[in-house]
Protein backbone atom coordinates (compact mmCIF):
# COMPACT_ATOMS: atom_id res chain seq x y z
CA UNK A 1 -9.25 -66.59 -73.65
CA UNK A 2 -7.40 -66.75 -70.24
CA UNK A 3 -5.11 -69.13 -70.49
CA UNK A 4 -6.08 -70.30 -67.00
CA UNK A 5 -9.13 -71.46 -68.90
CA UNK A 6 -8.10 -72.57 -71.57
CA UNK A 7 -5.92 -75.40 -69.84
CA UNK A 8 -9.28 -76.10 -67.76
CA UNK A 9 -11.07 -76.71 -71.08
CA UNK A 10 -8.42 -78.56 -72.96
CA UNK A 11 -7.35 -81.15 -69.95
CA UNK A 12 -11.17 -81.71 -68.82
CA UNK A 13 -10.22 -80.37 -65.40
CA UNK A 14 -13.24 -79.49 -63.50
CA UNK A 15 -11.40 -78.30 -59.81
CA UNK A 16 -9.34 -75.75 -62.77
CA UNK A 17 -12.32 -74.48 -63.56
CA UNK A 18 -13.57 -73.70 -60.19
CA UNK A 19 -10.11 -72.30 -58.62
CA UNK A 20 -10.01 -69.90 -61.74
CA UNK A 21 -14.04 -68.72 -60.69
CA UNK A 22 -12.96 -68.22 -57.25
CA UNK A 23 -9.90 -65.82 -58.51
CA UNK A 24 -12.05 -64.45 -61.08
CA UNK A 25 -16.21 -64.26 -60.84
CA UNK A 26 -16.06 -62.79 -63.88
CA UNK A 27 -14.21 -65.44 -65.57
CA UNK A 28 -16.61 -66.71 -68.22
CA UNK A 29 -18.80 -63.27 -68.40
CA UNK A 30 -16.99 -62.07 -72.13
CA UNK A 31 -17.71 -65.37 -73.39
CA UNK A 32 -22.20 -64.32 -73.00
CA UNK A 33 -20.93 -61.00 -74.64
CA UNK A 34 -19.19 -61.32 -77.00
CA UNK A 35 -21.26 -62.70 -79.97
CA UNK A 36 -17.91 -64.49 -81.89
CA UNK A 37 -15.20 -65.65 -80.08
CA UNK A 38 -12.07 -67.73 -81.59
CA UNK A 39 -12.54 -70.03 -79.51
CA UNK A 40 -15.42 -71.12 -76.05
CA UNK A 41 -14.54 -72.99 -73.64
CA UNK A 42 -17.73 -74.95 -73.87
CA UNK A 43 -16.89 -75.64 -77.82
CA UNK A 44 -13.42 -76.95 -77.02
CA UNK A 45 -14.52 -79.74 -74.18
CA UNK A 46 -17.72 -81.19 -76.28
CA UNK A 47 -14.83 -81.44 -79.43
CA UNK A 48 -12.54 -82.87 -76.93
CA UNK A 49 -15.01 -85.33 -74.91
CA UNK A 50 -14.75 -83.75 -72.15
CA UNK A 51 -18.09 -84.65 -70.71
CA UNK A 52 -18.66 -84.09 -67.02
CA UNK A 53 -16.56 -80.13 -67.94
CA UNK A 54 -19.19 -79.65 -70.72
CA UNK A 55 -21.90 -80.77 -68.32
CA UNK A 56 -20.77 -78.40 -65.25
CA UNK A 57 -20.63 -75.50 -68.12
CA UNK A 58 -23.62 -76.01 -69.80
CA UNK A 59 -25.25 -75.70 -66.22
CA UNK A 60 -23.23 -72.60 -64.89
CA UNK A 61 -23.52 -71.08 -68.47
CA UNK A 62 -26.77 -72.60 -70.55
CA UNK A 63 -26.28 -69.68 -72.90
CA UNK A 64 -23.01 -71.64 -74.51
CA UNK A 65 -24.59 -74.61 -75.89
CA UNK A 66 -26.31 -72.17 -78.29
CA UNK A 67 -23.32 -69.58 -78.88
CA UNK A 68 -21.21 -70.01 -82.39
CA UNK A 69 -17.48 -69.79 -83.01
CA UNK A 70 -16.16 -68.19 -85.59
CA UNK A 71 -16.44 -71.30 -88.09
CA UNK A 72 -19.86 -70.44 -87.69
CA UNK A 73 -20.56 -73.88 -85.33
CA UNK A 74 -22.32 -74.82 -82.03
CA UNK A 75 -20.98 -76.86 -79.30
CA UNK A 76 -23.08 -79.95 -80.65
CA UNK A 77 -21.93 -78.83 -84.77
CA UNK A 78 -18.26 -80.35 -82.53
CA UNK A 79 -20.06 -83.08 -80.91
CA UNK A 80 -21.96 -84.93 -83.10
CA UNK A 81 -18.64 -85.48 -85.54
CA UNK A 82 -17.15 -87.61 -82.13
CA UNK A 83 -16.99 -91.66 -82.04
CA UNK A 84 -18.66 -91.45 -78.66
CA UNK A 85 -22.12 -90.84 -79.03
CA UNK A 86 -22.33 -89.71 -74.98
CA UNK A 87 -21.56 -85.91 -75.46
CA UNK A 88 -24.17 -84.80 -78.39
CA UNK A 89 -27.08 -86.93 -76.82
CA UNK A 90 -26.40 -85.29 -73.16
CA UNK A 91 -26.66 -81.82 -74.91
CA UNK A 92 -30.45 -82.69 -76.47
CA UNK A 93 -31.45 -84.58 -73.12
CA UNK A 94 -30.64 -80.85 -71.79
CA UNK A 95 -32.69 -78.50 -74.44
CA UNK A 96 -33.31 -80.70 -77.85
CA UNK A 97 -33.94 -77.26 -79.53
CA UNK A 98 -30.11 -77.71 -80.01
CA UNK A 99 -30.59 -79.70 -82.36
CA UNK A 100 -32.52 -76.47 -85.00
CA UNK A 101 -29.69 -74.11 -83.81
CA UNK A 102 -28.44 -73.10 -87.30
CA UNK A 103 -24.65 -72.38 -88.10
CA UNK A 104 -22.62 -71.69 -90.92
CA UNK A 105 -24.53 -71.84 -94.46
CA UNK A 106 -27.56 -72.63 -92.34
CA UNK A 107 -26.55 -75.99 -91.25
CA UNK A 108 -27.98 -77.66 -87.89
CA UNK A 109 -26.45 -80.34 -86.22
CA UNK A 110 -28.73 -82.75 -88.47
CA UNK A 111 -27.06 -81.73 -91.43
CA UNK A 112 -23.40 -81.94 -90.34
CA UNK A 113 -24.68 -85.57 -88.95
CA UNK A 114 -25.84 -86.41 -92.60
CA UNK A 115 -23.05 -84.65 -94.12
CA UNK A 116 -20.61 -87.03 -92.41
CA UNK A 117 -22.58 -90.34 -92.78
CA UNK A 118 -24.11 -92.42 -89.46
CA UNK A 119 -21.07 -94.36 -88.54
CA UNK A 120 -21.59 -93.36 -84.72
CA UNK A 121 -25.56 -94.16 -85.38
CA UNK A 122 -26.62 -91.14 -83.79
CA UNK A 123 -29.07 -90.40 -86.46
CA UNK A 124 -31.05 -92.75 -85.63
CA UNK A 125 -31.01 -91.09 -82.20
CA UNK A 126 -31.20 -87.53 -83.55
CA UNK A 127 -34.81 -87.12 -85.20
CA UNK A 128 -36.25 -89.34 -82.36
CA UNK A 129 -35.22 -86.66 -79.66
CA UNK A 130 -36.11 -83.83 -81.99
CA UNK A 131 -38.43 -85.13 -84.22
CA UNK A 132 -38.82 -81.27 -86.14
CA UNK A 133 -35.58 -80.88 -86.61
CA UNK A 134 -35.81 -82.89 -90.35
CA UNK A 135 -37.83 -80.12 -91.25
CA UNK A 136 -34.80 -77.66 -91.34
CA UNK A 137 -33.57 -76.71 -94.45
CA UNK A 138 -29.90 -74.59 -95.58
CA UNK A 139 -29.58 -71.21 -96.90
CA UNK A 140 -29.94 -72.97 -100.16
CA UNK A 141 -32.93 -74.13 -98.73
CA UNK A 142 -31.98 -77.72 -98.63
CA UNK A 143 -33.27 -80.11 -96.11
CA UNK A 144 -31.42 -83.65 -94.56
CA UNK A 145 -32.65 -85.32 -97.75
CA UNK A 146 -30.84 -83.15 -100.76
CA UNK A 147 -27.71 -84.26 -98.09
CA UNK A 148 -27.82 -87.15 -98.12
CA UNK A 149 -28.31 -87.26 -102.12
CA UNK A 150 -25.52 -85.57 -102.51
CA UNK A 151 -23.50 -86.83 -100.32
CA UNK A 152 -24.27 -90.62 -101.84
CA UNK A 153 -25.38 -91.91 -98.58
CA UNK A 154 -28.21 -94.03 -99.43
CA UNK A 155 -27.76 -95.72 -95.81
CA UNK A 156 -28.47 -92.08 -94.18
CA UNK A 157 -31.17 -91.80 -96.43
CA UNK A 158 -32.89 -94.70 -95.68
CA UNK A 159 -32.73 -93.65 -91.76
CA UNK A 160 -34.26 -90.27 -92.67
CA UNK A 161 -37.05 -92.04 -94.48
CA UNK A 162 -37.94 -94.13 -91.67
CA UNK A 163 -38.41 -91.34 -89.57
CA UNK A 164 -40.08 -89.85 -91.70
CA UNK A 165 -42.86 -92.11 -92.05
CA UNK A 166 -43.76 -91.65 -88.60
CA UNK A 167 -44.52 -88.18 -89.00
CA UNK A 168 -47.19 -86.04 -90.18
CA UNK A 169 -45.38 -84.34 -92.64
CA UNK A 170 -43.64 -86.79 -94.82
CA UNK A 171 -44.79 -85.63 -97.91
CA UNK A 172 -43.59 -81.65 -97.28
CA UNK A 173 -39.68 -82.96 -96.52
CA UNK A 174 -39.44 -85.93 -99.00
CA UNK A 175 -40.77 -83.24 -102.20
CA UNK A 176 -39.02 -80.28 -100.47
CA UNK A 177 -37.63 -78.22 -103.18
CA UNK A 178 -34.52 -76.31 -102.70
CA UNK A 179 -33.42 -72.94 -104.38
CA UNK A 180 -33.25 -74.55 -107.82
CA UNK A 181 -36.70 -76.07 -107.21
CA UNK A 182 -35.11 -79.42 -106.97
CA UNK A 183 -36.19 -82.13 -105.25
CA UNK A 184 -33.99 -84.52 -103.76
CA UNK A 185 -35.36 -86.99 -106.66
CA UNK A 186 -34.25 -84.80 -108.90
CA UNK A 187 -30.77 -84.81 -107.22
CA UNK A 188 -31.13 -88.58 -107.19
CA UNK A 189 -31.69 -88.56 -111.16
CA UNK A 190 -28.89 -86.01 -112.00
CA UNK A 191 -25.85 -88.12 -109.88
CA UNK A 192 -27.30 -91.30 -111.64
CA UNK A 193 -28.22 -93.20 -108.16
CA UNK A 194 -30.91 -95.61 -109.11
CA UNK A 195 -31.45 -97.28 -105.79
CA UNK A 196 -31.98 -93.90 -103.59
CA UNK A 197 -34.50 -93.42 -106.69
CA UNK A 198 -36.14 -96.51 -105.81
CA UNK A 199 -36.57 -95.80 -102.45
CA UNK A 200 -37.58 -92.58 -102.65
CA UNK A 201 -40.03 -93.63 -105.34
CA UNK A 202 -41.28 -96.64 -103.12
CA UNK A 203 -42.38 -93.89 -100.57
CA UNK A 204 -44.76 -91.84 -103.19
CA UNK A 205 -42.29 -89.09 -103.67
CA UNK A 206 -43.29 -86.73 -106.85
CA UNK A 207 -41.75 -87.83 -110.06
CA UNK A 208 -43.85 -84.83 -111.55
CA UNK A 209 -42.49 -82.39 -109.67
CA UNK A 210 -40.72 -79.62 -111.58
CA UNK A 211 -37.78 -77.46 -110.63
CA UNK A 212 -37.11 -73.95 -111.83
CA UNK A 213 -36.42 -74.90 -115.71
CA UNK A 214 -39.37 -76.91 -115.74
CA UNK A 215 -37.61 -80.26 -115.46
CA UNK A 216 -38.82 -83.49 -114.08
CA UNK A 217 -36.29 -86.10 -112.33
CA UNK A 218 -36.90 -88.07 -115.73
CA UNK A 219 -36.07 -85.22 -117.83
CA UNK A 220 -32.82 -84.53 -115.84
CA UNK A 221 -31.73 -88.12 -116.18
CA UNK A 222 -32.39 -88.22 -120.08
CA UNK A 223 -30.53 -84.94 -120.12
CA UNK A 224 -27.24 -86.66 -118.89
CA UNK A 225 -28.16 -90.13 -120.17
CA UNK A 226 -28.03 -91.35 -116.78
CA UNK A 227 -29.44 -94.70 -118.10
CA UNK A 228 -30.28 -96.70 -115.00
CA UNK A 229 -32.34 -93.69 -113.57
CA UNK A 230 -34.00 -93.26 -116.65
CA UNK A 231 -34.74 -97.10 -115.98
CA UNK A 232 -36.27 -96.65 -112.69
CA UNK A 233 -38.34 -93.40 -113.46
CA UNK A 234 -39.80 -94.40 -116.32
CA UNK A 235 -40.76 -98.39 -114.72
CA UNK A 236 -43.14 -95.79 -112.43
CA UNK A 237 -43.50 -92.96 -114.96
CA UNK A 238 -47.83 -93.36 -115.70
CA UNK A 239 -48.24 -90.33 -117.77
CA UNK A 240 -51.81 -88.39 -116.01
CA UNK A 241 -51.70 -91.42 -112.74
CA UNK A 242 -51.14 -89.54 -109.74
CA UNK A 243 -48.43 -91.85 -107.04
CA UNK A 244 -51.61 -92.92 -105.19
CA UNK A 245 -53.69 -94.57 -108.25
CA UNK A 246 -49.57 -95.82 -109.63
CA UNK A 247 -49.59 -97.88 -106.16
CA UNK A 248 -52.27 -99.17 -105.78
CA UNK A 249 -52.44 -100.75 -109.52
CA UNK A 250 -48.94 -102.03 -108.61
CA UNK A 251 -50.43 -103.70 -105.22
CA UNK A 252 -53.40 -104.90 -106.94
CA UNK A 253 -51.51 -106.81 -109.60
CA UNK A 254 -49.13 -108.38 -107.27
CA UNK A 255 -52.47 -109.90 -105.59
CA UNK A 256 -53.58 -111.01 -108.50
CA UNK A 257 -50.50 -112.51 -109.87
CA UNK A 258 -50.13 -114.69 -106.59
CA UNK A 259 -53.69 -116.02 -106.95
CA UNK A 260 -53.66 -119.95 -107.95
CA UNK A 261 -55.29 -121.20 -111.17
CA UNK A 262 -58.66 -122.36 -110.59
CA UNK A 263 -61.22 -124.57 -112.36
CA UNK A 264 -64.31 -123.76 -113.51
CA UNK A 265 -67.70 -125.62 -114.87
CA UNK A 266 -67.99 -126.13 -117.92
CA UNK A 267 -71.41 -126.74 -119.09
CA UNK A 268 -70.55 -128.56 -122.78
CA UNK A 269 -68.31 -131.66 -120.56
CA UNK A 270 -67.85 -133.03 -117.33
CA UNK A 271 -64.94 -131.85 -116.95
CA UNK A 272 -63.71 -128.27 -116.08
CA UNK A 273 -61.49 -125.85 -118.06
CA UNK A 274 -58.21 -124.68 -116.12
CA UNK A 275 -58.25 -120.76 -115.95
CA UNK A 276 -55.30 -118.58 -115.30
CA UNK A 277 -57.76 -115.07 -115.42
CA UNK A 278 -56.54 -113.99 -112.05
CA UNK A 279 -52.66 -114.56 -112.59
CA UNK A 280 -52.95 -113.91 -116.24
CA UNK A 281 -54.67 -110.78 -115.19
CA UNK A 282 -51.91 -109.15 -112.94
CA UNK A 283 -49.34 -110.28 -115.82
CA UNK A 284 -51.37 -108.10 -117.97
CA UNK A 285 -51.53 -105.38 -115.52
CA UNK A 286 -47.50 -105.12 -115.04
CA UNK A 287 -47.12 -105.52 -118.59
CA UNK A 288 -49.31 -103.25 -120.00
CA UNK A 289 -48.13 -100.64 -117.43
CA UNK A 290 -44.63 -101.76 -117.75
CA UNK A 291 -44.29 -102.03 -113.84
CA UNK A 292 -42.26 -104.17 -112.33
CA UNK A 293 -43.31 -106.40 -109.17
């Protein structure tokens, strides 16, 4: 890189960048060329901040935002790792397809963002912009949700859940299965992380679902005697009751259980007989079905 340009990019200087395109037209050409390049211009100003420069080079050049360095990332792969927020949403309010633009081991911005945990609460932003983009999955054919499971970040994954809900096609990302044919239950099970079980449960994932050797979540978790999984999975495990039917028996005995005891007629006195069916009835639900509610 010129070194002309390289100052431009690494002080933010916008008038640098325009007296070295007046010397030179050609100036930012080899960077379109070329398909890897140490180092863009564009990629050091959105790692830097550098705002308005990025702006004034993503509209001379829109071709950049898109280009990879030779770590295999985008200009937003830099951007979304920043404090400030500004950068990485001014890039998808320009062309949100960004956000799918797959780098190194098939990782989109998404998946760095998930990777590195929400402390700038962009992904919140993220999926809202570019609402496909949660659909992506890795070479290892991972999505945002194995991640996050293996990453521990139960806070991410209860972001990526909420989006999720909103969209048509929950139930293909939450029982995604990667290479392995695991789910990212069955990642939950295997690092022993009871509550992202629970959530993930409490959304109708599939606790039948089977990876490549044939193994449930449950399976996996009695495998490494990961006890409090194996708590949680089997609470919901109803062997031959699909997620639907397991809900709505859990729903339906909550109701009942919060139903007050009532009085009836009784036709041998004048008084009544107190009768607990409809609690006494949800009790028996839970506890025959060993659910918890």
């Amino acid at each position: 890189m010129d070194e002309r340009l390289r100052t431009a990019a690494c002080t933010g200087n916008v008038s640098d960048l325009y007296s070295l395109i007046e010397i030179d037209g050609n100036a930012l050409k080899q960077f379109d060329e070329e398909e890897f390049v140490e180092t863009r211009p564009l990629h050091i100003a959105a790692e830097e901040g550098y705002l308005r420069l990025a702006m004034e080079m993503m509209s001379l050049k829109p071709s950049f935002a898109s280009k990879l360095n030779k770590q295999g990332l985008t200009p937003l792969h830099l951007a979304v790792t920043n404090p400030d927020t500004s950068m990485a949403l001014r890039f998808l309010e320009i062309n949100k397809d960004l956000a799918r633009v797959k780098g190194k081991n098939g990782k989109t911005p998404l998946h760095i963002i998930t990777e590195v945990g929400n402390h700038n609460g962009l992904l919140d932003r993220f999926p809202e912009i570019c609402p496909q983009s949660i659909r992506d999955v890795t070479i290892e054919n991972r999505n945002a949700l194995h991640i996050a499971e293996e990453e521990n970040g139960l806070d991410v994954l209860q972001v990526l859940i909420r989006t999720l809900e909103k969209t048509g096609y929950y139930s293909e990302v939450v029982n995604q299965k990667d290479e392995g044919g695991n789910t990212a239950l069955h990642l939950a099970a295997f690092h022993d992380r009871p509550e992202m079980l629970k959530l993930l449960l409490n959304w109708n994932t599939d606790e039948y679902a089977t990876n490549q050797a044939g193994l449930t979540a449950l399976d996996i978790a009695d495998q490494h005697h990961n006890e409090d999984s194996i708590t949680v999975l089997r609470r919901c495990f109803i062997p031959g009751v699909s997620n639907f039917i397991r809900t709505t028996i859990v729903v339906v005995a909550y109701v009942l259980s919060l139903v007050p005891m009532q009085r009836w007629p009784c036709t041998t006195c004048k008084g009544g007989h107190a009768s607990g069916i409809a609690a006494g009835s949800g009790a028996m639900v839970c506890s025959k079905l060993k659910l918890s509610i």
